[in-house]
Protein backbone atom coordinates (compact mmCIF):
# COMPACT_ATOMS: atom_id res chain seq x y z
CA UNK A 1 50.06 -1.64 -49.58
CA UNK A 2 47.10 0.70 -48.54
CA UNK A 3 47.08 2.23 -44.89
CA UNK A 4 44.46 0.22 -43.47
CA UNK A 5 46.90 -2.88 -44.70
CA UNK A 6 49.77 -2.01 -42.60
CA UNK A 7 47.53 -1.52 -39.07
CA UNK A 8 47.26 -5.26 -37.34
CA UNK A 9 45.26 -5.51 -34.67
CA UNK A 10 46.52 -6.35 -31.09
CA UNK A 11 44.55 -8.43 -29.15
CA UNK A 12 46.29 -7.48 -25.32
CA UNK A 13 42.72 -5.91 -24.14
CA UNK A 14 40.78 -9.13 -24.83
CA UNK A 15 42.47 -11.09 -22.58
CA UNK A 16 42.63 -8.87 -19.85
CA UNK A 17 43.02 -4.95 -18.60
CA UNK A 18 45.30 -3.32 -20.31
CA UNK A 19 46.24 0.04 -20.77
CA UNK A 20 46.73 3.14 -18.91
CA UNK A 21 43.83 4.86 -20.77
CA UNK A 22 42.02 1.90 -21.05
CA UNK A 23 38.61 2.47 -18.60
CA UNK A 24 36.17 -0.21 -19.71
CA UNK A 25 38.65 -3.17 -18.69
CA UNK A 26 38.52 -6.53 -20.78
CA UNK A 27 37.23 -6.07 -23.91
CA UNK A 28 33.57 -9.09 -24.36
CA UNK A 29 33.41 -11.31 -26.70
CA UNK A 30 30.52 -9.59 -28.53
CA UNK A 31 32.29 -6.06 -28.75
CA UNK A 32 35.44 -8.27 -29.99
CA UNK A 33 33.21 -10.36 -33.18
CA UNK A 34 31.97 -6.28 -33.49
CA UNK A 35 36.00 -5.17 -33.76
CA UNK A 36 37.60 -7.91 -36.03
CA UNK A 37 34.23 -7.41 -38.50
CA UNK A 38 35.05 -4.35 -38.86
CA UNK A 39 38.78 -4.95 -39.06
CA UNK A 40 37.60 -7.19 -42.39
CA UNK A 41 35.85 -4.26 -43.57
CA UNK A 42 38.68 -1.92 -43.61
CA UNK A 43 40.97 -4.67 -44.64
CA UNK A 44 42.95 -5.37 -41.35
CA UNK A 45 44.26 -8.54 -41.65
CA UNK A 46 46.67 -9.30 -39.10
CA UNK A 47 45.84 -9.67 -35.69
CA UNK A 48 49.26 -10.01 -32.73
CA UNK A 49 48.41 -12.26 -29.68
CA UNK A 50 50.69 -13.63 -26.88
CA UNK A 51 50.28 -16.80 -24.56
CA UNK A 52 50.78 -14.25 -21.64
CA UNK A 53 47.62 -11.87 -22.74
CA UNK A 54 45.62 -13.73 -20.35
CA UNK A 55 42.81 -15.09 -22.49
CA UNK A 56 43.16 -13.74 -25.65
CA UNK A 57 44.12 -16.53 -27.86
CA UNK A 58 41.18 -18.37 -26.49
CA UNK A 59 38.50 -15.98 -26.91
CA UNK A 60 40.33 -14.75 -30.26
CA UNK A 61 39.39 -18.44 -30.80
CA UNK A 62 35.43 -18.41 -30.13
CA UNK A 63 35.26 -15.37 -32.33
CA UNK A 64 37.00 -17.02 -35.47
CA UNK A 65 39.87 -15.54 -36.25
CA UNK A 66 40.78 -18.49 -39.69
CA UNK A 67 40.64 -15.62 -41.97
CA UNK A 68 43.21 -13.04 -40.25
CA UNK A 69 47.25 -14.07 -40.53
CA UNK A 70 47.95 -14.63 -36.46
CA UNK A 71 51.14 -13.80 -34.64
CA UNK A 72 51.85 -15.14 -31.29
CA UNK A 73 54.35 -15.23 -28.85
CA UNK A 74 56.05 -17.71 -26.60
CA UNK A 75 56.93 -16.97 -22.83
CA UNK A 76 60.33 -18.03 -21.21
CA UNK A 77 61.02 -21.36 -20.99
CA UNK A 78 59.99 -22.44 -17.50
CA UNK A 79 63.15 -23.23 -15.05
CA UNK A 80 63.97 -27.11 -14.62
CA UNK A 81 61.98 -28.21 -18.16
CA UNK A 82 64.26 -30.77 -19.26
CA UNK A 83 63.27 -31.12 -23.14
CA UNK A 84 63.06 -27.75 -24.44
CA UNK A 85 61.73 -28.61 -27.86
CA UNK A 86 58.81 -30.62 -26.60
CA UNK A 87 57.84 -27.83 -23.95
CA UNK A 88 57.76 -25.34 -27.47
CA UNK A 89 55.88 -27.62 -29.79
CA UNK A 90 53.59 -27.94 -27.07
CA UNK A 91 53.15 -24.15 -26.27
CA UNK A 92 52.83 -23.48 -29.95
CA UNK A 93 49.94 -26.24 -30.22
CA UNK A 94 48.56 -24.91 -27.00
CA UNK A 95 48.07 -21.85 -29.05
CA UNK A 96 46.97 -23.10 -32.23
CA UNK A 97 44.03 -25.32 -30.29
CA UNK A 98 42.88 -21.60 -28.72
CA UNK A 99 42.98 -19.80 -32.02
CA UNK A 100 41.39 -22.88 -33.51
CA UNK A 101 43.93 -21.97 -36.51
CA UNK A 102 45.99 -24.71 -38.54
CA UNK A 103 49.41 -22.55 -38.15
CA UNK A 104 50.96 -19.21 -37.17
CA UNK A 105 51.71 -16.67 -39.98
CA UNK A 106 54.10 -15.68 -37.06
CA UNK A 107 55.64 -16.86 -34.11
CA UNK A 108 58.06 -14.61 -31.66
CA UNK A 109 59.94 -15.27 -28.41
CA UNK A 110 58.55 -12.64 -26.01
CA UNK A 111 60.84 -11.35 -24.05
CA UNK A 112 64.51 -10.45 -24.21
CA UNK A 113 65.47 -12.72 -21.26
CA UNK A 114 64.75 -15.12 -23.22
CA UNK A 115 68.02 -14.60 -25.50
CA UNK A 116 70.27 -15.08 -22.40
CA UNK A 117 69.26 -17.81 -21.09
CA UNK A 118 71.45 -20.92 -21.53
CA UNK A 119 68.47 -22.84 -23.49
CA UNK A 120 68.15 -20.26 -26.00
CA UNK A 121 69.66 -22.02 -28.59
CA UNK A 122 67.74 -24.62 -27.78
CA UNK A 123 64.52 -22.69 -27.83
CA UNK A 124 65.46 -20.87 -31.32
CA UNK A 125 66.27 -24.59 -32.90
CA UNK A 126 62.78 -25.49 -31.62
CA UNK A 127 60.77 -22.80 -33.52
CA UNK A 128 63.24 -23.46 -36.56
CA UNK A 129 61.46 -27.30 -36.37
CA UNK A 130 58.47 -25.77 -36.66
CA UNK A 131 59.01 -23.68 -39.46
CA UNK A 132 60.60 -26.38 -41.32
CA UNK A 133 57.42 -28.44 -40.74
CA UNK A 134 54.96 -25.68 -41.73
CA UNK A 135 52.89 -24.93 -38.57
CA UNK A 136 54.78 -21.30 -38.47
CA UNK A 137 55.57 -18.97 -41.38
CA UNK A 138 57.61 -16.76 -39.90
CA UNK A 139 60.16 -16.37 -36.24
CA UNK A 140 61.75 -13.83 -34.69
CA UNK A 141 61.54 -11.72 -31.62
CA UNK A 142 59.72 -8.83 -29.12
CA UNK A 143 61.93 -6.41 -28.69
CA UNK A 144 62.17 -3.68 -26.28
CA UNK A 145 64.99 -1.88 -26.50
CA UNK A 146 67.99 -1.72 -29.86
CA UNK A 147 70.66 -3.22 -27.69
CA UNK A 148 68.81 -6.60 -27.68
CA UNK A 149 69.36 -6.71 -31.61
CA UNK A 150 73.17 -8.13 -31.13
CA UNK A 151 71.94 -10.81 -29.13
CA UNK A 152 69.47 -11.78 -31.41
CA UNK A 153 71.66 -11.68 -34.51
CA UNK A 154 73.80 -13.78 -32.57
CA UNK A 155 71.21 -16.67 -32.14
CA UNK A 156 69.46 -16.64 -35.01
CA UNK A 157 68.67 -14.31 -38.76
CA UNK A 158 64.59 -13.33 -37.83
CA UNK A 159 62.32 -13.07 -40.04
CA UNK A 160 60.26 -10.47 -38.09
CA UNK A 161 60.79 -8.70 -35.40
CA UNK A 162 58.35 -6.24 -33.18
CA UNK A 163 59.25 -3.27 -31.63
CA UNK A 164 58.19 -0.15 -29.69
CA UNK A 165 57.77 2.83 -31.97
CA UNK A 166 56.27 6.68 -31.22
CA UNK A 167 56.51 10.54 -31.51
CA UNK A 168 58.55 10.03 -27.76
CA UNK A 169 60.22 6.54 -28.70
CA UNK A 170 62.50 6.18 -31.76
CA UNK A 171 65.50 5.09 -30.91
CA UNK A 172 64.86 2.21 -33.39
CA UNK A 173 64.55 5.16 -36.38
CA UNK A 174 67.35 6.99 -34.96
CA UNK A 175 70.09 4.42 -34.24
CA UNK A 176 69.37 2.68 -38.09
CA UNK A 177 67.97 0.21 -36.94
CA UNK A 178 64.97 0.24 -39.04
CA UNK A 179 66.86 0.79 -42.09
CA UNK A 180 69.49 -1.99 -41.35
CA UNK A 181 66.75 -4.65 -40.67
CA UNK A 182 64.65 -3.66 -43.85
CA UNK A 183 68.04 -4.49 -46.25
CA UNK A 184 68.32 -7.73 -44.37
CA UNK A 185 64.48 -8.54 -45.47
CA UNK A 186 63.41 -8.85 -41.90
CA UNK A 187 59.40 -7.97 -41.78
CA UNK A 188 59.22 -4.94 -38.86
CA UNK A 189 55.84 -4.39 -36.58
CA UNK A 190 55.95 -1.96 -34.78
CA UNK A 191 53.92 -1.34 -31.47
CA UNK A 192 52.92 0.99 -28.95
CA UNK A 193 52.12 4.06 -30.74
CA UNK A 194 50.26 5.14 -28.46
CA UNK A 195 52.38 4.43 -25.89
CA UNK A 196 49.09 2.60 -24.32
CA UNK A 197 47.15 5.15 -24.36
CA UNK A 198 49.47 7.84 -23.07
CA UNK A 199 49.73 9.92 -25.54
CA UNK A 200 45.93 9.87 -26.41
CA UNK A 201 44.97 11.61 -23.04
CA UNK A 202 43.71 15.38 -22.65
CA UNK A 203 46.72 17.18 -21.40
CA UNK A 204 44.57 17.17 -17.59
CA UNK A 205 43.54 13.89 -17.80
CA UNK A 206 47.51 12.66 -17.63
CA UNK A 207 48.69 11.15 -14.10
CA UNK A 208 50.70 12.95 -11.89
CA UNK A 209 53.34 10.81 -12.00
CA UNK A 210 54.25 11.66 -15.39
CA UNK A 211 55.01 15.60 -14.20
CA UNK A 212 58.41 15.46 -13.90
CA UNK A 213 58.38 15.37 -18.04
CA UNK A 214 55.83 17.98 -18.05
CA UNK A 215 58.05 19.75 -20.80
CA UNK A 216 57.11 17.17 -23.04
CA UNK A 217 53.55 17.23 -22.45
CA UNK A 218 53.55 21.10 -22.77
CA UNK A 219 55.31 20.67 -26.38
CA UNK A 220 53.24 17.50 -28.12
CA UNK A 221 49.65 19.38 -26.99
CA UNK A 222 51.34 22.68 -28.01
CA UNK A 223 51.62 20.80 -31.62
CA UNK A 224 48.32 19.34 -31.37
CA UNK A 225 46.85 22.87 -30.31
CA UNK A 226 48.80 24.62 -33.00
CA UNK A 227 48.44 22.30 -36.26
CA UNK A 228 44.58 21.02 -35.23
CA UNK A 229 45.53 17.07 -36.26
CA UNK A 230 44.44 14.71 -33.65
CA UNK A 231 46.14 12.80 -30.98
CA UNK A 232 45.61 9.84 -32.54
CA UNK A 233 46.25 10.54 -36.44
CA UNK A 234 49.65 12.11 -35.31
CA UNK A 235 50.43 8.99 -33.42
CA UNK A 236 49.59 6.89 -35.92
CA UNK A 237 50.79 8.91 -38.77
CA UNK A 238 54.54 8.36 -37.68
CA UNK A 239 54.96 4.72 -38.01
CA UNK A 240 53.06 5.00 -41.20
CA UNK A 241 54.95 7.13 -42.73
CA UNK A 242 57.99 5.32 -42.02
CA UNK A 243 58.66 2.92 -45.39
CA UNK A 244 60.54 0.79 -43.34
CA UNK A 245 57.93 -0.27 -40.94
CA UNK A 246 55.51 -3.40 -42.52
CA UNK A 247 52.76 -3.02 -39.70
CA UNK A 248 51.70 -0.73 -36.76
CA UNK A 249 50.13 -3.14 -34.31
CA UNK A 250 47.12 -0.90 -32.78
CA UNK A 251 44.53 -1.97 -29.57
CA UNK A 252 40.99 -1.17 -29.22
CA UNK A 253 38.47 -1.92 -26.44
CA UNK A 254 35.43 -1.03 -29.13
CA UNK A 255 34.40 -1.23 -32.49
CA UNK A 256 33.83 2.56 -32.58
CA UNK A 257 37.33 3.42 -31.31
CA UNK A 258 38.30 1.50 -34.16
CA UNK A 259 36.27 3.15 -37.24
CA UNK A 260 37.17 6.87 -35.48
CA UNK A 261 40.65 5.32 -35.86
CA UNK A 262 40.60 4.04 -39.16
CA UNK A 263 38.70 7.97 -39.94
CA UNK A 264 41.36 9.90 -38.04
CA UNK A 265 44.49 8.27 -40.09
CA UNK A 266 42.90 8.75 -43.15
CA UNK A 267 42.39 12.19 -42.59
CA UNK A 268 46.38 12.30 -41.23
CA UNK A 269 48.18 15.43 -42.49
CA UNK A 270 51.64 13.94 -42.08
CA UNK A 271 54.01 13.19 -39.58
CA UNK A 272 56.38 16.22 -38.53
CA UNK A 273 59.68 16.49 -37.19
CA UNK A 274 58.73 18.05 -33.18
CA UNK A 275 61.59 19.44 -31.41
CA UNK A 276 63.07 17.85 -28.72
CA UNK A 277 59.86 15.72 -27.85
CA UNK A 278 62.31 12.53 -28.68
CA UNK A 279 63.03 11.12 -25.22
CA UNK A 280 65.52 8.25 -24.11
CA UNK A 281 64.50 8.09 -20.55
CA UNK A 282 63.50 4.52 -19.74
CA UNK A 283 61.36 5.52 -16.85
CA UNK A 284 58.68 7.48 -19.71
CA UNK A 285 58.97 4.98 -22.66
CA UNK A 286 59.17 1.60 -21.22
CA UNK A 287 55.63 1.35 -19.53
CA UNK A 288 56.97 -1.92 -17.88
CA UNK A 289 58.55 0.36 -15.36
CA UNK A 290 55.58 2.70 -14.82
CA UNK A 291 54.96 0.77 -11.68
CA UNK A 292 57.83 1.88 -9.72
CA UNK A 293 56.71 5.68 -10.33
C-alpha cells in the first residue's frame, strides 16, 4: 500500500477547536470540500469521525464524503437507557443520516469507560447486530492506554482498534502490542502523531507548562537541528514505518497544511531510534490531562 494510502484523515477540527497548535479554530465548510479534494488527489481514502466531534459528521455530510471508507465512534451509553441495543442502532443511524453514507467501513466504542460499565456486553452485542446486518464493516475500540487491551479481549475479538502513537508515545510498540494485534488480524490506526500539534511547534512557541520536560524538548529539536528533516516528516515517518500499523489518522485545518504534509513525508528520510525521548509520563502524552497543568 503506498504512503499516501495508509494516512486517513481525521475530521476532530471540523466540528469544533481542536488542538493545541491549532490557531484558526473550526475548520469551514469550503476549506473542508478544499481538504478532502485534495485528500482524493493524493489517494486518502479514509476519513475517522466521532459523534462527540461536535459537528463533524454533519458537515462531513454537506461536503460528500460517499466516496471515502468512514469510521465513527459511539459515546457511552447514557445512564438510566433501558434498551441498550435500540439506543446504538439509533446512534449509529444518527450518524449515517449526517454522513449521508449507507454504512460505516468502521464503527468503535470511544472511550475505555465504556468497557466497564455493566452494559458493555450489551453495547458490544449491539454493534455485533449491526455488523451481522451490514450497516458496519468493521468494530472495535479507541484506545488510550495498553492496559485497556485485556478488557477488551475480554468482551469481544476487534476487528480494529485505534490508538495513540509518536516519537514520545510508544508504549503500544514497546509492550508488543502492535505485533500481537497484527497476528490476530486486527486492522491498527494509529493517532496523534503529532501529539495535536505539540510536537510541530518551534521550540519557543511551546507553553510553559510543558517546562518541567524541557529535557525532552532540548533532545527532539536537537535531532531536528542536527539531521535537517522536519517536524512533521519525523512525526509522521514513525508510524509509517512501522509495518504493523494499517493507518496514521492525521488533522488539518487547511488544504495547504495538507499538500506541505503529503510533500514533507514523501521527502521523509526515515524514522530513527532518539535516545531517551520515549516518555511514560501520563501528564505529557495523554493531552486529556493537559488541563490540570
Amino acid at each position: 500500500m503506498r504512503k499516501n494510502m495508509r494516512l486517513a484523515l481525521g475530521s476532530a477540527q471540523f466540528g469544533m477547536h481542536y488542538g493545541i497548535s491549532n490557531e484558526t479554530g473550526q475548520v469551514g465548510l469550503i476549506e473542508i470540500k478544499r481538504i478532502l479534494s485534495e485528500c482524493e488527489k493524493a489517494g486518502i481514502d479514509l476519513i475517522d469521525t466521532a459523534i462527540s466531534y461536535g459537528d463533524s459528521e454533519r458537515v462531513l455530510g454537506q461536503t460528500g464524503v460517499q466516496q471515502f471508507r468512514i469510521v465513527t465512534k459511539i459515546p457511552g451509553v447514557p445512564d438510566g437507557t433501558e434498551n441498550v441495543a435500540t439506543w446504538v442502532r439509533r446512534e449509529v443511524e444518527g450518524s449515517l443520516d449526517r454522513l449521508k453514507v449507507p454504512h460505516l467501513y468502521g464503527l468503535l466504542m470511544h472511550q475505555s469507560a465504556m468497557l466497564l460499565q455493566s452494559n458493555a456486553y450489551q453495547v458490544v452485542q449491539a454493534m455485533q447486530d449491526l455488523k451481522k446486518a451490514g450497516i458496519v464493516q468493521k468494530l472495535g475500540m479507541s484506545l488510550y492506554n495498553p492496559c485497556e487491551l485485556n478488557n477488551v479481549k475480554r468482551l469481544f475479538k476487534p476487528d480494529l482498534v485505534q490508538l495513540p502513537l509518536n516519537v514520545l508515545d510508544r508504549r503500544f510498540e514497546e509492550r508488543g502490542w502492535l505485533k500481537i494485534l497484527c497476528s490476530e488480524g486486527v486492522e491498527i490506526h494509529s493517532r496523534s502523531s503529532f501529539l495535536q500539534g505539540l510536537l510541530l511547534m518551534k521550540r519557543t512557541d511551546i507553553p510553559s507548562k510543558f517546562g518541567r520536560w524541557r529535557l525532552v524538548w532540548d533532545s527532539w529539536h536537537s535531532y531536528l537541528d542536527a539531521t535537517g528533516v522536519k517536524a512533521c516528516a519525523a512525526c509522521l515517518n514513525y508510524p509509517l514505518n512501522l509495518p504493523e500499523v494499517d493507518r496514521v489518522v492525521v488533522g488539518v485545518t487547511s488544504a495547504a497544511q495538507l499538500i506541505e504534509l503529503l510533500r514533507d513525508t514523501k521527502n521523509s528520510t526515515g524514522f530513527e531510534q532518539w535516545p531517551g525521548l520515549a516518555n511514560v509520563d501520563q501528564r505529557l502524552i495523554n493531552p486529556s490531562l493537559w488541563a490540570r497543568l
